[in-house]
C-alpha atoms as a PDB file:
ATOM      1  CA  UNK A   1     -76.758  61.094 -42.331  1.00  0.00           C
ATOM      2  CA  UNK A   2     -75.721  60.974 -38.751  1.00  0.00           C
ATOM      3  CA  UNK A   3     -76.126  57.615 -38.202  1.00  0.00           C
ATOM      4  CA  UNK A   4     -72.943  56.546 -40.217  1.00  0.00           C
ATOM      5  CA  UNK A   5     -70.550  58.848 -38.104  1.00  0.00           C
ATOM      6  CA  UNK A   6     -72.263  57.332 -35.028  1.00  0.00           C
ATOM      7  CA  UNK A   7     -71.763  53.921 -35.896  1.00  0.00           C
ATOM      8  CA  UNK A   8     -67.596  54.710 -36.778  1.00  0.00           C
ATOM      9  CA  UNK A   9     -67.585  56.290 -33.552  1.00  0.00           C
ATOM     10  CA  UNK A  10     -69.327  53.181 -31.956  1.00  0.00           C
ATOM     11  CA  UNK A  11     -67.080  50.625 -33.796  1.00  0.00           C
ATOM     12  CA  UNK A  12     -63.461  52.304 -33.005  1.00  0.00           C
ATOM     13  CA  UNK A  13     -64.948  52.881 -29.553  1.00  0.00           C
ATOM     14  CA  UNK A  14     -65.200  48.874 -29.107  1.00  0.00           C
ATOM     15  CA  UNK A  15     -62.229  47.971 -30.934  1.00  0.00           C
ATOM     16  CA  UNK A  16     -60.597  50.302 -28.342  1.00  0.00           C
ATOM     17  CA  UNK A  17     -62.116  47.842 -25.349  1.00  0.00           C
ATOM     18  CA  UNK A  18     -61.509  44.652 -27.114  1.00  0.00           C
ATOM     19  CA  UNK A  19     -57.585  44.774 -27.218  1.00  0.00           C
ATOM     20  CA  UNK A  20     -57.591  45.760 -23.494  1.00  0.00           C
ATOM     21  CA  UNK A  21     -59.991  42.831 -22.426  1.00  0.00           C
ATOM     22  CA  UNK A  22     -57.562  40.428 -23.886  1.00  0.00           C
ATOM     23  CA  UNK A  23     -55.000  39.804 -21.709  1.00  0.00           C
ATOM     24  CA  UNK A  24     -57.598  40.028 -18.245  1.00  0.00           C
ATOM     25  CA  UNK A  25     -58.777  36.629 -19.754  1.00  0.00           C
ATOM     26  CA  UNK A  26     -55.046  35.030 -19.920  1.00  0.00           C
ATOM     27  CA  UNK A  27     -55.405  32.491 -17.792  1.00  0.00           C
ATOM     28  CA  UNK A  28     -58.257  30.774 -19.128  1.00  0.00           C
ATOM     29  CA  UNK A  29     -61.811  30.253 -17.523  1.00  0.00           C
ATOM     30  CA  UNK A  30     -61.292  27.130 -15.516  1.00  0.00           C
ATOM     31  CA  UNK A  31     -58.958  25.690 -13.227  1.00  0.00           C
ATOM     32  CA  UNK A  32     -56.521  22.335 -13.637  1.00  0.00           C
ATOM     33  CA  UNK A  33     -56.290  20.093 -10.884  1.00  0.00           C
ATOM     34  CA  UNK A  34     -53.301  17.876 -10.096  1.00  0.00           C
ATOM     35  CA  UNK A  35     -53.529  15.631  -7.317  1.00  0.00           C
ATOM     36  CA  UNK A  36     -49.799  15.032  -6.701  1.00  0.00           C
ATOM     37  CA  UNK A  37     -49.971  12.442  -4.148  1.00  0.00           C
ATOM     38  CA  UNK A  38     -49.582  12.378   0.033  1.00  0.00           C
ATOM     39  CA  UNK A  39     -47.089  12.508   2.776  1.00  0.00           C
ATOM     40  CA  UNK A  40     -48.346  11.036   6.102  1.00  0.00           C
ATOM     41  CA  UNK A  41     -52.452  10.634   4.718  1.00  0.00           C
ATOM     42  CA  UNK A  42     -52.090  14.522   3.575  1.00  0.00           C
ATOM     43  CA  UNK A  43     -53.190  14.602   0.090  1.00  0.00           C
ATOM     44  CA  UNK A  44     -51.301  17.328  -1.946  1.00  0.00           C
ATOM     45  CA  UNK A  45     -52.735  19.011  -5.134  1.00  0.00           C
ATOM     46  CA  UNK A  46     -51.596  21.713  -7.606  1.00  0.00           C
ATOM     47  CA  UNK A  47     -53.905  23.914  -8.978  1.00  0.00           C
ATOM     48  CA  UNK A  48     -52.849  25.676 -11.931  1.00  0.00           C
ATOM     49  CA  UNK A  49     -54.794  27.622 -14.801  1.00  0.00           C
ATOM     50  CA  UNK A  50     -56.301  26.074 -17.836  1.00  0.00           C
ATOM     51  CA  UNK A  51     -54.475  28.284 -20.602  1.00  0.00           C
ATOM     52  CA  UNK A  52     -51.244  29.559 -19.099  1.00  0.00           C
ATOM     53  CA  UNK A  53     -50.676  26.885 -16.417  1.00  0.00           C
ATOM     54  CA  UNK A  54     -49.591  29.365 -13.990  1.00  0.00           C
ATOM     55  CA  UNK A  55     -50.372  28.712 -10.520  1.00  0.00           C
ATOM     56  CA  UNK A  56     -53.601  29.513  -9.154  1.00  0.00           C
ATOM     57  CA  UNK A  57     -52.552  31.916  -6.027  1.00  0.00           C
ATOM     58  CA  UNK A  58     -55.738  33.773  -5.194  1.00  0.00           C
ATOM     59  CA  UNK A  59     -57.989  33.428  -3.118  1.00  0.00           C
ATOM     60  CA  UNK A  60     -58.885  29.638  -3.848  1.00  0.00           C
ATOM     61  CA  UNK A  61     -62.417  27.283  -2.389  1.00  0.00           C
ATOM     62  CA  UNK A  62     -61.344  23.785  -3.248  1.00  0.00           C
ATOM     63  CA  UNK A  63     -62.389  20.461  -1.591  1.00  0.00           C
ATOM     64  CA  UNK A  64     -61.178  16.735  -1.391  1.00  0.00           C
ATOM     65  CA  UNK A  65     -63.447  13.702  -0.912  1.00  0.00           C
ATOM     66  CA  UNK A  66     -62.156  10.070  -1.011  1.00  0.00           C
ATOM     67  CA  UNK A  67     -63.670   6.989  -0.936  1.00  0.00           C
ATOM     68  CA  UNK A  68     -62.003   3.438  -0.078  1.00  0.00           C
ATOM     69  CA  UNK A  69     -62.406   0.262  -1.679  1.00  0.00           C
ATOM     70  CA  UNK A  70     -63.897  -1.017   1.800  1.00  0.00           C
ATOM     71  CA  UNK A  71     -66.524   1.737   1.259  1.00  0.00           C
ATOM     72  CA  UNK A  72     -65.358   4.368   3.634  1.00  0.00           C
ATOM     73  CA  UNK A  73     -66.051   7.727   2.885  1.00  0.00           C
ATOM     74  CA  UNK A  74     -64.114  11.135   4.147  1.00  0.00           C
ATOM     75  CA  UNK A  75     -64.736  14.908   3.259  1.00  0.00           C
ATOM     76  CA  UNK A  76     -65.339  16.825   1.783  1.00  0.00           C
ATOM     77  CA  UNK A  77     -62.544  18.381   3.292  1.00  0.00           C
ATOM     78  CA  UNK A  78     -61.094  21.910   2.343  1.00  0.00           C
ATOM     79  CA  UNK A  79     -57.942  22.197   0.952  1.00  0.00           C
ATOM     80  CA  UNK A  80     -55.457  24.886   2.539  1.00  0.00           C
ATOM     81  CA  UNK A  81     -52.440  26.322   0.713  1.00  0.00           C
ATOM     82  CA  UNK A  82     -49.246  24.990   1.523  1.00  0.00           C
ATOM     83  CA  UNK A  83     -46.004  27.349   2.606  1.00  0.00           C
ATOM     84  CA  UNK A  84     -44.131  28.646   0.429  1.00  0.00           C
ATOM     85  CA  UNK A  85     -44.953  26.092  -2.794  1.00  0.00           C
ATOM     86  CA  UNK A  86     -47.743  28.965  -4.549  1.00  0.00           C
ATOM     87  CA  UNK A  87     -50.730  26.583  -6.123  1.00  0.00           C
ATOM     88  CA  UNK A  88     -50.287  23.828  -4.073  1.00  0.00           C
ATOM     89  CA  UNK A  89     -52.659  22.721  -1.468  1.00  0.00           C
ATOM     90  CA  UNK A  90     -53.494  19.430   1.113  1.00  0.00           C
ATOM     91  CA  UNK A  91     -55.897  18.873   3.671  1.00  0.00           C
ATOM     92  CA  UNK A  92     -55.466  19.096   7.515  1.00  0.00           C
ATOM     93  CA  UNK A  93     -57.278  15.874   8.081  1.00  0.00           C
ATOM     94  CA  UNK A  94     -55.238  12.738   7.563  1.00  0.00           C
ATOM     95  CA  UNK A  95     -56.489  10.090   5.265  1.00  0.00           C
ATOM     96  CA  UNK A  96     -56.465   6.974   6.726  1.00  0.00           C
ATOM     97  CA  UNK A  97     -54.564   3.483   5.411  1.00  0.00           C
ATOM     98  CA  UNK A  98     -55.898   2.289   2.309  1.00  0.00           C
ATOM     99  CA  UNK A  99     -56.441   2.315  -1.043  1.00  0.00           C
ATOM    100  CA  UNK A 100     -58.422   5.337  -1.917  1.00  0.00           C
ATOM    101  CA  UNK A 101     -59.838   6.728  -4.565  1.00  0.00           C
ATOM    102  CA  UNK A 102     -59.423  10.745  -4.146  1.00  0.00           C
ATOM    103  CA  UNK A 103     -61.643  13.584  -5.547  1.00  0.00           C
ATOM    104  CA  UNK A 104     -60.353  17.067  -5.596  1.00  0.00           C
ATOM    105  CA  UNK A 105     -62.916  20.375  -6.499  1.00  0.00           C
ATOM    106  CA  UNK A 106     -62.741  23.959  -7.046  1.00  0.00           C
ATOM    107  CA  UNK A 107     -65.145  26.615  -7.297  1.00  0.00           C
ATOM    108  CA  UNK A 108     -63.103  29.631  -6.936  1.00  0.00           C
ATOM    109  CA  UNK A 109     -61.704  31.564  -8.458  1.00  0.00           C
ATOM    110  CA  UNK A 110     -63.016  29.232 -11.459  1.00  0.00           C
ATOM    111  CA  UNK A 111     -64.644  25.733 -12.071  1.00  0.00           C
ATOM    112  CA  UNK A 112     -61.897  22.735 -12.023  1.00  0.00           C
ATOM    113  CA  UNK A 113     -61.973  18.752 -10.524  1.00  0.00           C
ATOM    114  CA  UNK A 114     -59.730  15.947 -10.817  1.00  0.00           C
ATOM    115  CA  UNK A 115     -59.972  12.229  -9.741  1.00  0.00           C
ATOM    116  CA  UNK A 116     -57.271   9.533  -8.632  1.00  0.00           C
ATOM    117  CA  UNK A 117     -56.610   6.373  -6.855  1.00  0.00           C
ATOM    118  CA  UNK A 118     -54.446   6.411  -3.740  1.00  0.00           C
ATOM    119  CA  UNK A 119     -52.630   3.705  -1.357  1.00  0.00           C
ATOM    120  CA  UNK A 120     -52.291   5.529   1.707  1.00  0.00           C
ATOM    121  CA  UNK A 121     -49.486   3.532   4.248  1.00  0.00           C
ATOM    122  CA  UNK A 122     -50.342   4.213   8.226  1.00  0.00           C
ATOM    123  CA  UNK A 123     -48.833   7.377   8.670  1.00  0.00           C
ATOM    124  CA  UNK A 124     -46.026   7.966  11.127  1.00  0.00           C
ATOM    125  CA  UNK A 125     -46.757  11.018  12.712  1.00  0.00           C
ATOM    126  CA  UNK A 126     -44.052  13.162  14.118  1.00  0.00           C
ATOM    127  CA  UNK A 127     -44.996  16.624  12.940  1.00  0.00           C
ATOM    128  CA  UNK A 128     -48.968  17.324  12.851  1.00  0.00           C
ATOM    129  CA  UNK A 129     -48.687  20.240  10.821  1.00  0.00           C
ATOM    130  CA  UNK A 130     -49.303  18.966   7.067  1.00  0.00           C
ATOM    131  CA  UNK A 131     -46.351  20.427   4.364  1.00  0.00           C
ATOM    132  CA  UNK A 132     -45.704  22.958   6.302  1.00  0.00           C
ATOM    133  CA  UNK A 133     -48.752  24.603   7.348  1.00  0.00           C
ATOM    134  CA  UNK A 134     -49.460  26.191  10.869  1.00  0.00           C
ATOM    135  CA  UNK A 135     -51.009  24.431  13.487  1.00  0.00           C
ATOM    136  CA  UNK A 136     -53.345  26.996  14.950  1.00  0.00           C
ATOM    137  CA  UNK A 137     -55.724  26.804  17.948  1.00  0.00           C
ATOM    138  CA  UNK A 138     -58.980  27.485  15.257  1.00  0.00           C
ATOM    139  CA  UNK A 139     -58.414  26.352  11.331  1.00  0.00           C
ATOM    140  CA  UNK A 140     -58.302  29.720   9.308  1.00  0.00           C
ATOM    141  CA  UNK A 141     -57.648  29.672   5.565  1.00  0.00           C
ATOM    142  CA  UNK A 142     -54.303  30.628   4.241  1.00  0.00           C
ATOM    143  CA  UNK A 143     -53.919  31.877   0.843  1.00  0.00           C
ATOM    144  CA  UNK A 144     -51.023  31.919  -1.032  1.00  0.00           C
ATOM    145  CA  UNK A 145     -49.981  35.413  -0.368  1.00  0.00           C
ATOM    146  CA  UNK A 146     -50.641  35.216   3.050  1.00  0.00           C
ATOM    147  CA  UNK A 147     -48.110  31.725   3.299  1.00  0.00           C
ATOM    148  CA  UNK A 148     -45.401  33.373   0.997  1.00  0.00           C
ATOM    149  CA  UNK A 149     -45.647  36.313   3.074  1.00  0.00           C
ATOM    150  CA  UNK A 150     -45.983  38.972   0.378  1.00  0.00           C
ATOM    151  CA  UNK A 151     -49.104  41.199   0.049  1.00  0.00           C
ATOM    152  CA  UNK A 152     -51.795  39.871  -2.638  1.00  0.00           C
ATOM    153  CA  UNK A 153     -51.363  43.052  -4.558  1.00  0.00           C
ATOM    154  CA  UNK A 154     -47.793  41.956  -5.210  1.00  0.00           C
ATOM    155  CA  UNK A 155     -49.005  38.974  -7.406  1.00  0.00           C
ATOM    156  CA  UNK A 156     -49.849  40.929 -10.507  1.00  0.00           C
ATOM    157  CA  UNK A 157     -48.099  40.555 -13.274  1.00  0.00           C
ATOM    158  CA  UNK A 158     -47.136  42.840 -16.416  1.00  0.00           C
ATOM    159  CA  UNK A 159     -50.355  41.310 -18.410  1.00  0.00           C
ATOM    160  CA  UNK A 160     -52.541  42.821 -15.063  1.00  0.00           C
ATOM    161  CA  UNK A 161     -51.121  46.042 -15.345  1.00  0.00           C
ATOM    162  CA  UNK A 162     -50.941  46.514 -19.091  1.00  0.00           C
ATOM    163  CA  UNK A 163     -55.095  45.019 -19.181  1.00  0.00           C
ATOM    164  CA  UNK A 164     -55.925  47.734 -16.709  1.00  0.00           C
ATOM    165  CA  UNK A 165     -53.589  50.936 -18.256  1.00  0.00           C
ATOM    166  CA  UNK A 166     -55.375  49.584 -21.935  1.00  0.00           C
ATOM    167  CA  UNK A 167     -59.044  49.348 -19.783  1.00  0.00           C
ATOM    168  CA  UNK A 168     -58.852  52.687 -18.108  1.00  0.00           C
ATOM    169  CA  UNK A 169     -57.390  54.652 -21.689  1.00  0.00           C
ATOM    170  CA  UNK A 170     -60.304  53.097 -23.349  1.00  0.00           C
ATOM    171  CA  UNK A 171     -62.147  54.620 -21.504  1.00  0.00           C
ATOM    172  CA  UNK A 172     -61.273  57.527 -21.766  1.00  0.00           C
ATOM    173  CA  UNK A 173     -61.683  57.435 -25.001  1.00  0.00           C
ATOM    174  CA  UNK A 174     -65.306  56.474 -24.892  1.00  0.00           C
ATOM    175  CA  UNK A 175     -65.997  59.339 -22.928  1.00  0.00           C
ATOM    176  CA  UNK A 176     -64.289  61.713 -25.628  1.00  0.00           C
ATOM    177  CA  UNK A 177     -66.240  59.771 -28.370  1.00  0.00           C
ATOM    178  CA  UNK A 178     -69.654  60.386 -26.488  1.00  0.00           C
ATOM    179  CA  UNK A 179     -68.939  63.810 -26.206  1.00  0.00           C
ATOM    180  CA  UNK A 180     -67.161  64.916 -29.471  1.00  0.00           C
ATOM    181  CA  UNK A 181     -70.741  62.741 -30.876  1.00  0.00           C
ATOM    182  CA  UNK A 182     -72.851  64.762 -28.517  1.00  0.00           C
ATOM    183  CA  UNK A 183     -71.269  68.243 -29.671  1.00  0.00           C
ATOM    184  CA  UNK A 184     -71.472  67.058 -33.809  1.00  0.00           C
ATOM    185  CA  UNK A 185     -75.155  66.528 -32.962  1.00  0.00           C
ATOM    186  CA  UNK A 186     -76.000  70.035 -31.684  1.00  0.00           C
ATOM    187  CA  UNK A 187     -73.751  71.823 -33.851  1.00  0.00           C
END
């Protein structure tokens, strides 16, 4: 019977992968949303990740729409990364004076949304730049690296590197299974 050495082969061969899969999934498969609060009609918000609650630092699509009691609607707006705080973001449009109630959405790297009411005072402005973002001629999105200053491939972690080293000698292993099968088959 060949079919019972195949299937051994098959079975160690995925319990090789599984293991290594793991710790790629970590974080969980959606995102948590914090809105924090404001400072001068910029609404802050962590993101953070479902299982692990680290902060979410790469590359991130999130949006904020509010609505006032009077009925005045903003946004959606997209929400920037702030300097040097990694998972936090705000808006570069002020919110106006009022009581608002704020909506906050994500759709990368994963699904996440939050909700919360507001009072926003008339903001004082004396520095246009929002928690420390750049004012720049053009809006361009800042990640997280790019704020902090270090290079995204710095962000990994020792999960990251043990998921791939456990990926990439799994494998290899497949490939020896296939072709220690292939040569039991012909010989």
């Amino acid at each position: 019977m060949r079919t019972r050495p195949l299937l051994a082969a098959l079975a160690l061969s995925v319990a090789a992968v599984l293991p290594a899969a793991a710790p790629a999934a970590a974080h969980g498969d959606s995102v948590h949303l914090d809105v924090t609060g404001q400072q001068n009609g910029h609404v802050s918000t962590v993101a953070t990740w479902e299982n692990d609650h680290d902060p979410v630092t790469e590359e991130f699509a999130g949006t904020l729409s509010a609505t006032a009691d009077d009925g005045r609607a903003v946004g959606p707006w997209r929400l920037v990364a702030v300097q040097g705080r990694p998972g936090t973001y705000t808006t570069r449009e002020l919110l106006p004076a009022g009581h608002w109630r704020v909506t906050v959405d994500c759709a990368f790297p994963s699904l996440g949304h939050s909700e919360r009411e507001l009072d926003v005072e008339a903001a004082a402005i004396s520095d246009p730049a929002p928690l420390g973002l750049r004012t720049e001629a053009a809006p361009t999105p800042v990640t997280a690296a790019a704020a902090t200053g270090t290079p995204a491939h710095e962000t990994t972690d020792d999960a990251t590197t043990w998921a791939a080293i456990g990926t990439a000698t799994a494998a290899v292993l497949l490939v020896a299974a296939g072709f220690w099968l292939r040569r039991r088959a012909r010989g």
